[in-house]
Every structure is written in C-alpha cells, then in structure tokens.
C-alpha atoms as a PDB file:
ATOM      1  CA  UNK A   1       0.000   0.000   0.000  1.00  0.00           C
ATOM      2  CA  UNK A   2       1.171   3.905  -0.797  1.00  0.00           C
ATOM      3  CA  UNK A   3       1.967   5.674   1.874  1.00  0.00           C
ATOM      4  CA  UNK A   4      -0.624   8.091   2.905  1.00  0.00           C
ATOM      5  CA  UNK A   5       2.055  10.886   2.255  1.00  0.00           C
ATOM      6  CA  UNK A   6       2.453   9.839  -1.241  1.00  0.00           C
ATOM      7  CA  UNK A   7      -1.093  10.861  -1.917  1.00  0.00           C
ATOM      8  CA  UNK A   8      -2.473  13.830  -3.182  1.00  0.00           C
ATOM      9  CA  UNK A   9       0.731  14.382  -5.371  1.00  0.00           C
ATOM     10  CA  UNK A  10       0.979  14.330  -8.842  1.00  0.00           C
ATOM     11  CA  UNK A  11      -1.850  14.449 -10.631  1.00  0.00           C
ATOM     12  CA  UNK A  12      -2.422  14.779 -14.672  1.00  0.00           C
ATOM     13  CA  UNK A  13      -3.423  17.363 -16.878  1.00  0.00           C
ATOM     14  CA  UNK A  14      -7.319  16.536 -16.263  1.00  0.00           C
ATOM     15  CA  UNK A  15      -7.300  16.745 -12.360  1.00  0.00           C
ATOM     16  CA  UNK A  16      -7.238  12.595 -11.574  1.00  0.00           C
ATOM     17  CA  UNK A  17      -4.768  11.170  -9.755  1.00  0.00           C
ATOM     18  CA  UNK A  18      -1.683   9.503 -11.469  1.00  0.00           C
ATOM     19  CA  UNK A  19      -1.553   5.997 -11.355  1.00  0.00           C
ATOM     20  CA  UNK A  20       0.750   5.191  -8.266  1.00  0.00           C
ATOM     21  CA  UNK A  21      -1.505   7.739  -6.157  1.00  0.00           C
ATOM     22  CA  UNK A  22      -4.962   6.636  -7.346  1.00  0.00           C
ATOM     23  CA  UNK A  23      -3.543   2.986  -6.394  1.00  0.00           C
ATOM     24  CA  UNK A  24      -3.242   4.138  -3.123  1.00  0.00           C
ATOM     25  CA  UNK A  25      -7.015   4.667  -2.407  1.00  0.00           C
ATOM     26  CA  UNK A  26      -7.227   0.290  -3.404  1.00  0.00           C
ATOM     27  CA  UNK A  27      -6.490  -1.949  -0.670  1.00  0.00           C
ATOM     28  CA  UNK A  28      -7.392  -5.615  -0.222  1.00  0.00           C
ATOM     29  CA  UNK A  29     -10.156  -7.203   2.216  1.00  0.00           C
ATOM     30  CA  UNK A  30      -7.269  -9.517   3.168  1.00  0.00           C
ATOM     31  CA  UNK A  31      -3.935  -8.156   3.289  1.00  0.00           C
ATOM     32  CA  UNK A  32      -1.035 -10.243   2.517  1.00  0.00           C
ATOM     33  CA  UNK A  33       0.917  -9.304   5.445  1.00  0.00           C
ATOM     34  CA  UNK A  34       0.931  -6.439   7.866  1.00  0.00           C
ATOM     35  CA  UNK A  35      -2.957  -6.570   8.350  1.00  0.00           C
ATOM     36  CA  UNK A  36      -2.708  -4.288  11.201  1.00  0.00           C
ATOM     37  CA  UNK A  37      -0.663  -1.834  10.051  1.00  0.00           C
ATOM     38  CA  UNK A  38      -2.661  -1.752   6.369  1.00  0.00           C
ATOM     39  CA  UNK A  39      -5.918  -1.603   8.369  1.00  0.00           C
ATOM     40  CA  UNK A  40      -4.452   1.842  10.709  1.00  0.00           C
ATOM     41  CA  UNK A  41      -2.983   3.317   6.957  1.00  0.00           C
ATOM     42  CA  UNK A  42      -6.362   2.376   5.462  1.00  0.00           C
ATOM     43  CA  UNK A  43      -8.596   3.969   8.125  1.00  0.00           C
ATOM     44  CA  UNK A  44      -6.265   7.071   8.481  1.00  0.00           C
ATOM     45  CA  UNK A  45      -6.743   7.798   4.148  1.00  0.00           C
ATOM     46  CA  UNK A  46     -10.586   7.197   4.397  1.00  0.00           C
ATOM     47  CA  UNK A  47     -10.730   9.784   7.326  1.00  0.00           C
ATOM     48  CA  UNK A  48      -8.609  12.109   5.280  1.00  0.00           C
ATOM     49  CA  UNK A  49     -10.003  11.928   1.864  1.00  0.00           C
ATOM     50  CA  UNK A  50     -13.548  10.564   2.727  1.00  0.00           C
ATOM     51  CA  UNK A  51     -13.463   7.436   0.505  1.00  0.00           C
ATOM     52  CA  UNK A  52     -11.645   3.918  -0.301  1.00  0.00           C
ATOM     53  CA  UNK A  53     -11.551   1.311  -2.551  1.00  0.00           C
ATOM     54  CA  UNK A  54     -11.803  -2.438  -0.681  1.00  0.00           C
ATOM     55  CA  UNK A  55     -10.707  -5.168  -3.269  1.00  0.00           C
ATOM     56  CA  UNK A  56     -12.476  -8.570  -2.987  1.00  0.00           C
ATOM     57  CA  UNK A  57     -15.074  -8.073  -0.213  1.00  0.00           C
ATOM     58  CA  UNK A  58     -17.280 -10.870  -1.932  1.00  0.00           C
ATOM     59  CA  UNK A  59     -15.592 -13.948  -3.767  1.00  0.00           C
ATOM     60  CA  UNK A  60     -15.878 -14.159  -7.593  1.00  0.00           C
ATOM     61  CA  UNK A  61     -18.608 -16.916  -6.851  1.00  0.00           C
ATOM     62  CA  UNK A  62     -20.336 -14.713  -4.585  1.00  0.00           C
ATOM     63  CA  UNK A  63     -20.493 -12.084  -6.418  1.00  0.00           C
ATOM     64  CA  UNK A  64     -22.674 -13.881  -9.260  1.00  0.00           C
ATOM     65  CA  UNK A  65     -24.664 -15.470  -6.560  1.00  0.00           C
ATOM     66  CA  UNK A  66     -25.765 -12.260  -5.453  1.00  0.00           C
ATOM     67  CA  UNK A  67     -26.442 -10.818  -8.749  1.00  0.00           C
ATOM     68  CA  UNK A  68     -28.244 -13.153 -10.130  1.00  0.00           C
ATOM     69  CA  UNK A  69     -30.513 -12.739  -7.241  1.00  0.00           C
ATOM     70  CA  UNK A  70     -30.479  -8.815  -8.126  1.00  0.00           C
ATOM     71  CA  UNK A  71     -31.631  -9.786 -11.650  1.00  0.00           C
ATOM     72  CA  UNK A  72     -34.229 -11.794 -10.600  1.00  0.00           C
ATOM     73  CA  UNK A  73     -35.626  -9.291  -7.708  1.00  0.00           C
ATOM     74  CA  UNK A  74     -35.891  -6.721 -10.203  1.00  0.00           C
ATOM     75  CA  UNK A  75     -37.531  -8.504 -12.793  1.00  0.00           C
ATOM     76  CA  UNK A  76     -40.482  -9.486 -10.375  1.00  0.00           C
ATOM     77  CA  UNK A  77     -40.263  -6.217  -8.206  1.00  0.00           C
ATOM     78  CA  UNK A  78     -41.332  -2.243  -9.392  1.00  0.00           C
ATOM     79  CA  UNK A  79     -38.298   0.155  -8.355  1.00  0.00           C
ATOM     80  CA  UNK A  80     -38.811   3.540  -6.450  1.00  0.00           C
ATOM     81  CA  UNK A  81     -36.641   5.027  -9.185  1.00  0.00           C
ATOM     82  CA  UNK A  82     -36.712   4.297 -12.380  1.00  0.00           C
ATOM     83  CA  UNK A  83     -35.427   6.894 -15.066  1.00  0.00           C
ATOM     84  CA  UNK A  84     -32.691   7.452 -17.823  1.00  0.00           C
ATOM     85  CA  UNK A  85     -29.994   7.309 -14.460  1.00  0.00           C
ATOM     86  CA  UNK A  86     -30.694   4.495 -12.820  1.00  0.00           C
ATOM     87  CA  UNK A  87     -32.911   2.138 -11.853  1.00  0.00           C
ATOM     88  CA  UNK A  88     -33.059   2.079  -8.038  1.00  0.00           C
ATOM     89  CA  UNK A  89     -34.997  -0.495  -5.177  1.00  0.00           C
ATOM     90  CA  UNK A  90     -34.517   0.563  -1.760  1.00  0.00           C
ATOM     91  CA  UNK A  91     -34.709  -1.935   1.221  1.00  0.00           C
ATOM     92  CA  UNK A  92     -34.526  -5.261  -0.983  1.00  0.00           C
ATOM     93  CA  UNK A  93     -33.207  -6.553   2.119  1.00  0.00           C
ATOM     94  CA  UNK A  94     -36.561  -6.681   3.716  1.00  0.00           C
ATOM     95  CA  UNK A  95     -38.666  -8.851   0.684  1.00  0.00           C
ATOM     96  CA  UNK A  96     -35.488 -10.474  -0.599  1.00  0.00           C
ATOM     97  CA  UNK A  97     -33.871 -13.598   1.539  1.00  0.00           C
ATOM     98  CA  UNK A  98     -30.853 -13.640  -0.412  1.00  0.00           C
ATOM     99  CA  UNK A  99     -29.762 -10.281  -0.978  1.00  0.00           C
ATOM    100  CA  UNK A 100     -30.759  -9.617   2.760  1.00  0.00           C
ATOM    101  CA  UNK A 101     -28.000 -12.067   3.684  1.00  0.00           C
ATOM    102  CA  UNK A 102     -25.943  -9.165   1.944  1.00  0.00           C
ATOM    103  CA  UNK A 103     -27.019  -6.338   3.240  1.00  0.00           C
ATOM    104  CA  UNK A 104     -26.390  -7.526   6.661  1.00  0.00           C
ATOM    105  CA  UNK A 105     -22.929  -9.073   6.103  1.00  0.00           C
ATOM    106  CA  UNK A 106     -21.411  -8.847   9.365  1.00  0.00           C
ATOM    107  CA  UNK A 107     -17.533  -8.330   7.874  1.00  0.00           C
ATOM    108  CA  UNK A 108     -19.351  -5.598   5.364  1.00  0.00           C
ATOM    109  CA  UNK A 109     -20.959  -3.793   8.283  1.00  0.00           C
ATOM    110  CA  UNK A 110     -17.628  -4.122  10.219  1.00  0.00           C
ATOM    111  CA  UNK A 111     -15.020  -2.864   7.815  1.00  0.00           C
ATOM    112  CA  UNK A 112     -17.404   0.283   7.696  1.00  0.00           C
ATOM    113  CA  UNK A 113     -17.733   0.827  11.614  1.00  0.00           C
ATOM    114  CA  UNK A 114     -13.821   0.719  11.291  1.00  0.00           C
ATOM    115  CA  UNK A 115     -13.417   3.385   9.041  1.00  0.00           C
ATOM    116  CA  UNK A 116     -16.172   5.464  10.796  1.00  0.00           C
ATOM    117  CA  UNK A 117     -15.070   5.333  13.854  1.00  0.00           C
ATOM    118  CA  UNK A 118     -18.163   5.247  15.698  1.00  0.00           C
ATOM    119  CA  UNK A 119     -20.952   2.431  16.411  1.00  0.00           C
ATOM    120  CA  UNK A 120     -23.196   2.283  13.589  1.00  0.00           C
ATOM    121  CA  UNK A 121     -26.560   0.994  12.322  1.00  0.00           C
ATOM    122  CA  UNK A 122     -27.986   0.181   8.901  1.00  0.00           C
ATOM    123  CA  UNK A 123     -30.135   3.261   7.863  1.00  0.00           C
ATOM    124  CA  UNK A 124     -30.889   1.378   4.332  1.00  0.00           C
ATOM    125  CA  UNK A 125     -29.795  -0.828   1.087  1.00  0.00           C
ATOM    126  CA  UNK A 126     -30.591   0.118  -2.459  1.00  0.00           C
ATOM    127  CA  UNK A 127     -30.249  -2.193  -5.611  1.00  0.00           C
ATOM    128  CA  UNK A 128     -28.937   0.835  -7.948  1.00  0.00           C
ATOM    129  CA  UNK A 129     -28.992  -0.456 -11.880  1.00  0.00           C
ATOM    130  CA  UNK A 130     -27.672   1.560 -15.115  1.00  0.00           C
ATOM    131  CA  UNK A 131     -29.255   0.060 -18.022  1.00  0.00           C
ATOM    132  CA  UNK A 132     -27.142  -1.146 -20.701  1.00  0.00           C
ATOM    133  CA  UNK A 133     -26.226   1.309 -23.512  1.00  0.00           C
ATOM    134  CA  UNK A 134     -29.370   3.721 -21.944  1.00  0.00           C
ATOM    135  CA  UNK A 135     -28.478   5.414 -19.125  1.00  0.00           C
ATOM    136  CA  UNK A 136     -27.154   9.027 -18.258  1.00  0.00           C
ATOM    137  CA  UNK A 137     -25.033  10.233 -16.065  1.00  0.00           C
ATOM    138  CA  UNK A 138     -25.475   9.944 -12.155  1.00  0.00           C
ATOM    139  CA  UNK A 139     -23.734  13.814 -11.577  1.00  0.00           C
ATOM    140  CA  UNK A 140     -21.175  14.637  -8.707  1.00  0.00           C
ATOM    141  CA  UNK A 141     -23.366  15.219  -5.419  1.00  0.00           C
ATOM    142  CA  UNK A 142     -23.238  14.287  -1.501  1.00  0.00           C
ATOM    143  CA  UNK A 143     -25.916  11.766  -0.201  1.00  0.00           C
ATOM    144  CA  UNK A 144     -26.375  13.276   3.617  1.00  0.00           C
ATOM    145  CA  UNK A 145     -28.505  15.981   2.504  1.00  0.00           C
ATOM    146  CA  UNK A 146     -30.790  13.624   0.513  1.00  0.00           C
ATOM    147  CA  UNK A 147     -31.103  11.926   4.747  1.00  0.00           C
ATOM    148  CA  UNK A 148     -33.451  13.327   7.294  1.00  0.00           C
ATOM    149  CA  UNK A 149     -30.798  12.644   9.937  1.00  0.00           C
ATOM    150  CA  UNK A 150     -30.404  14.677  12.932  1.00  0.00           C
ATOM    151  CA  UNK A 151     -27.038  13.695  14.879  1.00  0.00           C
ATOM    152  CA  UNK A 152     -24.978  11.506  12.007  1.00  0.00           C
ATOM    153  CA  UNK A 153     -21.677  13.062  11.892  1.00  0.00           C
ATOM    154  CA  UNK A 154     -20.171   9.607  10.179  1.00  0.00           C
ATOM    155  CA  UNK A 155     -22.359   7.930   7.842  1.00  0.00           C
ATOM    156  CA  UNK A 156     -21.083   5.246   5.212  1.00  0.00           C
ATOM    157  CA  UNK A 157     -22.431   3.744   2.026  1.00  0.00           C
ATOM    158  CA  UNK A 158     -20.928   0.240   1.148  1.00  0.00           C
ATOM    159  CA  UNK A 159     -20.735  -0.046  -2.411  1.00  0.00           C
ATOM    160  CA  UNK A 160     -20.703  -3.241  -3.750  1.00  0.00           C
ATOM    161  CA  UNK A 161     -20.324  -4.073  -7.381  1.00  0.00           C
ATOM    162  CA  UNK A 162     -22.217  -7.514  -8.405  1.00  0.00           C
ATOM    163  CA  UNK A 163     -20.426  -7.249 -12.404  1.00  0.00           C
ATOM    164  CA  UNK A 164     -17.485  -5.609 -13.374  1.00  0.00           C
ATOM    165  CA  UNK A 165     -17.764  -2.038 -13.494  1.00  0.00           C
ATOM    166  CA  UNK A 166     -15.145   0.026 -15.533  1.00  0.00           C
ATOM    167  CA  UNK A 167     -15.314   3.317 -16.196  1.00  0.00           C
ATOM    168  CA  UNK A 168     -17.658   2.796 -19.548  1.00  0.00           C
ATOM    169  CA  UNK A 169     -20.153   0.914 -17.330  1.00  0.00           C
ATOM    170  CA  UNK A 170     -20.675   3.758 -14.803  1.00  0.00           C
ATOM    171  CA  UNK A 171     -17.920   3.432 -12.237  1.00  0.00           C
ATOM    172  CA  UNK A 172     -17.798   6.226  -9.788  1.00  0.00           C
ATOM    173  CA  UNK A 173     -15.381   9.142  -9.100  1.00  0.00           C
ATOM    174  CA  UNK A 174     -14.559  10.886  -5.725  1.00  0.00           C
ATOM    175  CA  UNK A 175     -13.753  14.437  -4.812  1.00  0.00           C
ATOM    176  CA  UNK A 176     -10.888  13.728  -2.124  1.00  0.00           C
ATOM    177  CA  UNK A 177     -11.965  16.061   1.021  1.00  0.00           C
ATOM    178  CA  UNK A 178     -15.033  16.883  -0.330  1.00  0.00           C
ATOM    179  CA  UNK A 179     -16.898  15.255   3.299  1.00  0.00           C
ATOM    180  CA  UNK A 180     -15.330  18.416   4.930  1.00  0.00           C
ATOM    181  CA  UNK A 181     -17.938  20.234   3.272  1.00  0.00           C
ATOM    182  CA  UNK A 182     -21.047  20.642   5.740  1.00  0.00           C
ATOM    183  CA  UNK A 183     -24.576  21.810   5.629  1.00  0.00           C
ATOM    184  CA  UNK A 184     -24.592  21.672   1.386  1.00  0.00           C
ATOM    185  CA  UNK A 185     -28.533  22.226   0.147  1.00  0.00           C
ATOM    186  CA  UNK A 186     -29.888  19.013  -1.668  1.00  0.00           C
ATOM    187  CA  UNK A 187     -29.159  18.989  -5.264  1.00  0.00           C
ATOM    188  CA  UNK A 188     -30.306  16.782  -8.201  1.00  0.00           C
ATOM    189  CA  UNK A 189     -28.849  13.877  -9.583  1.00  0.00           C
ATOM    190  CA  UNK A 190     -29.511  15.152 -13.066  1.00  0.00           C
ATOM    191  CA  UNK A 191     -28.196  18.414 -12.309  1.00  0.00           C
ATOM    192  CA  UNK A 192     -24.941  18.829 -14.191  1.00  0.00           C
ATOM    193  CA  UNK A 193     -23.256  21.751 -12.252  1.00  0.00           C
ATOM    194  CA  UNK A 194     -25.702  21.393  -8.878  1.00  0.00           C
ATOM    195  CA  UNK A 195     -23.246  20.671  -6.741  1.00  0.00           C
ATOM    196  CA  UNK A 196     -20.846  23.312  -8.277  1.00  0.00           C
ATOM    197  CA  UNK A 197     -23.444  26.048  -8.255  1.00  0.00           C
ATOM    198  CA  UNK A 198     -23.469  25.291  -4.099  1.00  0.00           C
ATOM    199  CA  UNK A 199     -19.760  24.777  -3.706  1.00  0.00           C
ATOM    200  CA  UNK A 200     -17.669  26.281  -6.595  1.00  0.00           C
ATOM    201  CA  UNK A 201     -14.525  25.503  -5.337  1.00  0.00           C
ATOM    202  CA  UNK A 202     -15.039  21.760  -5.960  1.00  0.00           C
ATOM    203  CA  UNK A 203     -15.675  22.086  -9.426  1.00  0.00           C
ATOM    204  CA  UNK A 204     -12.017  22.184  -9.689  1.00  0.00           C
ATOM    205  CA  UNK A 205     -11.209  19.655  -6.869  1.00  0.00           C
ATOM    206  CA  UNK A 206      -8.983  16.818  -8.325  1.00  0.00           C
ATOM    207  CA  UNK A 207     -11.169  13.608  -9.289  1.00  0.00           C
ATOM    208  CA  UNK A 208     -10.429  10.074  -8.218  1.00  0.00           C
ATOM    209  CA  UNK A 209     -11.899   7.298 -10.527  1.00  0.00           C
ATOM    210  CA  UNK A 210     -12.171   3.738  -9.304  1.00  0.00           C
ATOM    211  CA  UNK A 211     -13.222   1.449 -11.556  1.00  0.00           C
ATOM    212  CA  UNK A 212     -14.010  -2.510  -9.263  1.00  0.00           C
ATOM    213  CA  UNK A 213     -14.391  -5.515 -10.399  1.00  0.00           C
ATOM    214  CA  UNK A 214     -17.409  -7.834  -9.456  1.00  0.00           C
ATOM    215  CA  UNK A 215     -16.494  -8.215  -5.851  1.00  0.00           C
ATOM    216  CA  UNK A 216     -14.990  -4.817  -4.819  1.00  0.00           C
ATOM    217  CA  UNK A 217     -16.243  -2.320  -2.981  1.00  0.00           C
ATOM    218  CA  UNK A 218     -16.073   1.580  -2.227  1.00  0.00           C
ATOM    219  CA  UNK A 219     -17.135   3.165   0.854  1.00  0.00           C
ATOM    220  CA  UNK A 220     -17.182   6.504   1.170  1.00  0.00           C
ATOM    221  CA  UNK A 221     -18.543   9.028   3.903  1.00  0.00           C
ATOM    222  CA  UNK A 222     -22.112  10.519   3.476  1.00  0.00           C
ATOM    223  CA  UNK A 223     -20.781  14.032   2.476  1.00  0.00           C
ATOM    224  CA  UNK A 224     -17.954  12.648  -0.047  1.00  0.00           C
ATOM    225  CA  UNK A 225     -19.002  14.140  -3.225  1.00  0.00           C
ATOM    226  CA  UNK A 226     -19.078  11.456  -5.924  1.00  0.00           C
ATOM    227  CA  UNK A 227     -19.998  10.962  -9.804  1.00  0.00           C
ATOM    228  CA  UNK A 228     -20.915   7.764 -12.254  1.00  0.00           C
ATOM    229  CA  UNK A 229     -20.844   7.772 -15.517  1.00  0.00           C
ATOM    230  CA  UNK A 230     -23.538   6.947 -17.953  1.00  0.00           C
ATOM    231  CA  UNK A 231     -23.416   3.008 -19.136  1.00  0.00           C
ATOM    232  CA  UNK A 232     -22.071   2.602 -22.320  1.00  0.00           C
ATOM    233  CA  UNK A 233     -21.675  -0.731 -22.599  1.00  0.00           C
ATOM    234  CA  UNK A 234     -24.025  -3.668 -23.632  1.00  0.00           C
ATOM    235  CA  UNK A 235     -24.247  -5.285 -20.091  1.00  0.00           C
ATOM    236  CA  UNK A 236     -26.479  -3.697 -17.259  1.00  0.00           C
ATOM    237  CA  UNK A 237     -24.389  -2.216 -14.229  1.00  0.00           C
ATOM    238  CA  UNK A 238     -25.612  -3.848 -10.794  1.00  0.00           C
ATOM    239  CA  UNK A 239     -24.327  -2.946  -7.827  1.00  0.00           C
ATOM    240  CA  UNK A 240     -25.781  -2.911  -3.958  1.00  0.00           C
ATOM    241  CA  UNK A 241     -25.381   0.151  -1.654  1.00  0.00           C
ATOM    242  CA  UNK A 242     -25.411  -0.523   2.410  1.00  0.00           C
ATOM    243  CA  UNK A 243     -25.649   2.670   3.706  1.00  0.00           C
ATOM    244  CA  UNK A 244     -24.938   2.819   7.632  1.00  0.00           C
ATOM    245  CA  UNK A 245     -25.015   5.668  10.301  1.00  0.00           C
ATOM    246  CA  UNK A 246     -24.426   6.817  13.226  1.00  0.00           C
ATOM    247  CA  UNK A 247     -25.822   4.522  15.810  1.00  0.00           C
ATOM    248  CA  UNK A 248     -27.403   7.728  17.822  1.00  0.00           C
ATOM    249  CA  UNK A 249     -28.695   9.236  14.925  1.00  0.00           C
ATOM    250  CA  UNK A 250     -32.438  10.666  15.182  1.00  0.00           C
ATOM    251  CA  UNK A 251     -35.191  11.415  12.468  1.00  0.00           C
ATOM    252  CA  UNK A 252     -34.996  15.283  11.643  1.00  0.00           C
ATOM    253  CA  UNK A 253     -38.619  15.517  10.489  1.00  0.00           C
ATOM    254  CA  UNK A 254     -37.589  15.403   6.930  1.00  0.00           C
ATOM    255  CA  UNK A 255     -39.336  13.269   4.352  1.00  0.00           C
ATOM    256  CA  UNK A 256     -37.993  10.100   3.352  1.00  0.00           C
ATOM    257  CA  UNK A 257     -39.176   6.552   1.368  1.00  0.00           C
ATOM    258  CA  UNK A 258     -37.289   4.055   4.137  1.00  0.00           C
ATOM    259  CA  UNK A 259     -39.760   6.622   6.933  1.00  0.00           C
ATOM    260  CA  UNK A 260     -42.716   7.830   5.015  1.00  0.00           C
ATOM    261  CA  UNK A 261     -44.794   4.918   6.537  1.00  0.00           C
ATOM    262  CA  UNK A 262     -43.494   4.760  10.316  1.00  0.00           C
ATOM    263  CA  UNK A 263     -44.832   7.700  11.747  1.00  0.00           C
ATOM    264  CA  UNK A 264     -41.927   8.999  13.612  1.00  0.00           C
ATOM    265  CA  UNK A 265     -41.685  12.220  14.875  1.00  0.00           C
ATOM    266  CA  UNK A 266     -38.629  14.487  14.666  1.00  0.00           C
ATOM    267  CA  UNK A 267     -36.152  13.923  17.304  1.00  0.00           C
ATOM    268  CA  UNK A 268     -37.555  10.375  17.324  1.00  0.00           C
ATOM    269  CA  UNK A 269     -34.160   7.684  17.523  1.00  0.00           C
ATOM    270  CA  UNK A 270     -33.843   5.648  14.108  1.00  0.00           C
ATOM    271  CA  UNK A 271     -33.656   1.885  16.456  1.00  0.00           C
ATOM    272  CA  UNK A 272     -35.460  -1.167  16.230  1.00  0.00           C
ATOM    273  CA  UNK A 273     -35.138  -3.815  13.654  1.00  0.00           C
ATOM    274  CA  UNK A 274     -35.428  -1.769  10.636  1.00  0.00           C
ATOM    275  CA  UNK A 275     -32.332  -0.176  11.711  1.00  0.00           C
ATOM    276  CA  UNK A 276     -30.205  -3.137  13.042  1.00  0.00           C
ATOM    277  CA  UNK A 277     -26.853  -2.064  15.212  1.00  0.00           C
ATOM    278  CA  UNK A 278     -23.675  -3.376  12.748  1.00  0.00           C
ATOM    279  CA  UNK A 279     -22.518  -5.101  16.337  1.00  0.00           C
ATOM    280  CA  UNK A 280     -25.718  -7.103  16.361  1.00  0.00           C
ATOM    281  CA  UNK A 281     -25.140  -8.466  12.547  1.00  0.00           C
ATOM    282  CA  UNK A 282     -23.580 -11.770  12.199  1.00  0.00           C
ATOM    283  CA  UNK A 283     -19.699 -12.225  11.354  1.00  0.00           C
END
C-alpha cells in the first residue's frame, strides 16, 4: 500500500490522480501481510479523503450469486426510481432472503464501523442499476442531505459491485476532502453543475476514478461528493449500496421513502429492527 504521504501528489493534466496515487485509495479485504498496520494506513486515508476502494469483499462466486438474485428481484419487483440514471430499489433486504443475507454481512458492516469510527446501524440498502447502452449520467453530489438525519456526523455507504464495473459501465469518481464540506442544500442527480453552483470551489477539486471488479467495494462518507458515468456498454451495471449511520442518529422531520410509513416524529431515535446495530449483525 502507498503511503498516505504519497497521496495527493501528482496528478495529470485533467485533475485525476496519477496511477501510483490513485492505487493508493485500493487496498485488499485480506492483506497479505501487515494486516494491522494496512488496516491503521487504510482507516487514516478514508478519514482524510472521505473514501476507499476495498478489493475482494465478496468472492468471484459470490459475487454472481448475489447478482443473479439482483436480476431476478428486479424482474419481479417495481423500483422507487426508475429513469434514464438508474434504476433504483430501496430496502430489498426486507422482501429479498438472499440479498438480505448481503445487506447484513457482518464483515461488510464491520469494515465500515472501522473506518467510521463510531458504532453504527444500517439506515438502508438500495439495488442501484444503469441500463445497458441507456443510461445518463449519475452527476457529482453528496448523499447526507438527501437523509433526514439529525445527529450523524459519520455515515457510510458500502458499495458493492455484483459485475465488473469500468469506467464505460458507470464506475464512480470521488472528490478527495469533499466530506469536509457541511450543511450543502440538496441537489439533483440530473443536475450537471448542482453541486458546483453550491460549492464552486469543488468544481475544480482533483477527481479520483475507481473502476471494481465484481467483488470490490467503495465506501465513502455521506458528504464525499461522488460521480458515475452513464453506461455505455451492452451489459447492465448492478451494484448494492449498504448505507450505515451513526448509531445515535435521530429522524430530523424530513421526508424520506425508508420513513414515510413509520410515523416517527422528529427527534424520534432511528432503532429497532429496521435499523439493526452493525454489532448485532452476524460475522
């Protein structure tokens, strides 16, 4: 692994990282040697630059097993979102047996309450599709104001890529150091220079593009800006978001599809079992 040191150095003509840095932000689920030590240097960069690639969370095997379950739940299921970005079911964990089993991976779940730093609990999944060859762009944005979250200083999506996602399929870029930036309006998905319009010094932010392989996995903090491309290619893009928060976090009144129905009240905790602790998941 780079040393965190190394990183933001060097970057090309277009604002992305050069190839030794951008390797930097990839580290495996199972390091050779030095675990510890790669774990510390792996939390540390996430901290710093609000995002990290995780290579081989899910086996090769696992990986199809899960998407083929992904296939068939969408097939048989209508999506909250379905437009020329993505295609997007939230909480397939709680109709789905098999892609719940994913969703509440216990090493998943764990790996993200590392990096965070603070106990956690699921908040929600989301099956997130770009259709083959018919898809736009998913433009650079932050998820936490999208959240009505009261008290979540550390939330973390788990992104999970079921194929191989390369940049023509709608992998996703990062603005390092964008999670600094706090109390951002919402902005629109489809909104090419939303984000930009809010914060105009990110527009010219280096950009960190990490394409995975079925199997890998980003996380990245709640208020890390981040960007996919359309998908170009002739196979659909699946992937499965976790997103966790902070286990003290309370409903801000805001509306929301995962709360619509459960009649909290703001200042209400998020508890209970739609919002499992990560430390009560299995291993």
């Amino acid at each position: 692994m780079y040393p965190v040191s190394a990183l933001a150095l060097n970057f090309d003509s277009a604002g992305r990282l050069a190839e030794a840095e951008a390797a930097a932000f990839d580290v495996a689920a199972e390091p050779a040697g030095g675990a510890r030590d790669a774990a510390c240097a792996a939390t540390e960069q996430y901290r710093r630059y609000g995002f990290l690639k995780v290579r081989g969370v899910l086996s090769e095997q696992q990986a199809a097993y899960f998407r083929d379950a992904a296939v068939a739940f969408r097939e048989r299921t209508p999506s909250y979102r379905k437009d020329a970005i993505l295609d997007q079911h939230v909480n397939v964990w709680r109709s789905d047996d098999v892609l719940r089993r994913l969703t509440l991976n216990g090493r998943i779940a764990a790996i993200a309450q590392r990096l965070a730093g603070v106990a956690l609990r699921l908040w929600h999944d989301q099956l997130l599709v770009k259709t083959a060859g018919d898809s736009r762009a998913t433009e650079f944005h932050q998820d936490q104001p999208y959240w009505p979250h009261a008290g979540a200083s550390q939330p973390i999506t788990a992104w999970i890529a079921l194929v191989d996602v390369p940049v023509e399929r709608g992998c996703m870029s990062f603005l390092p150091g964008s999670h600094r930036q706090r109390d951002v309006p919402r902005h629109e998905l489809d909104q090419q220079c939303g984000l930009f319009e809010l914060v105009p010094e990110l527009e010219w932010a280096p950009r960190v593009t990490l394409p995975l392989r079925a199997g890998d996995c980003t996380f990245h903090h709640g208020r890390t800006a981040h960007f996919a491309g359309p998908n170009l290619t002739g196979e659909d893009r699946i992937a499965q978001g976790i997103i966790y928060t902070d286990a003290a976090t309370r409903f801000s009144g805001g509306r929301h599809v995962v709360t619509k129905s459960l009649e909290l009240q703001p200042g209400d905790p998020l508890e209970g079992e739609l919002f499992p602790l990560v430390s009560s998941l299995p291993g």
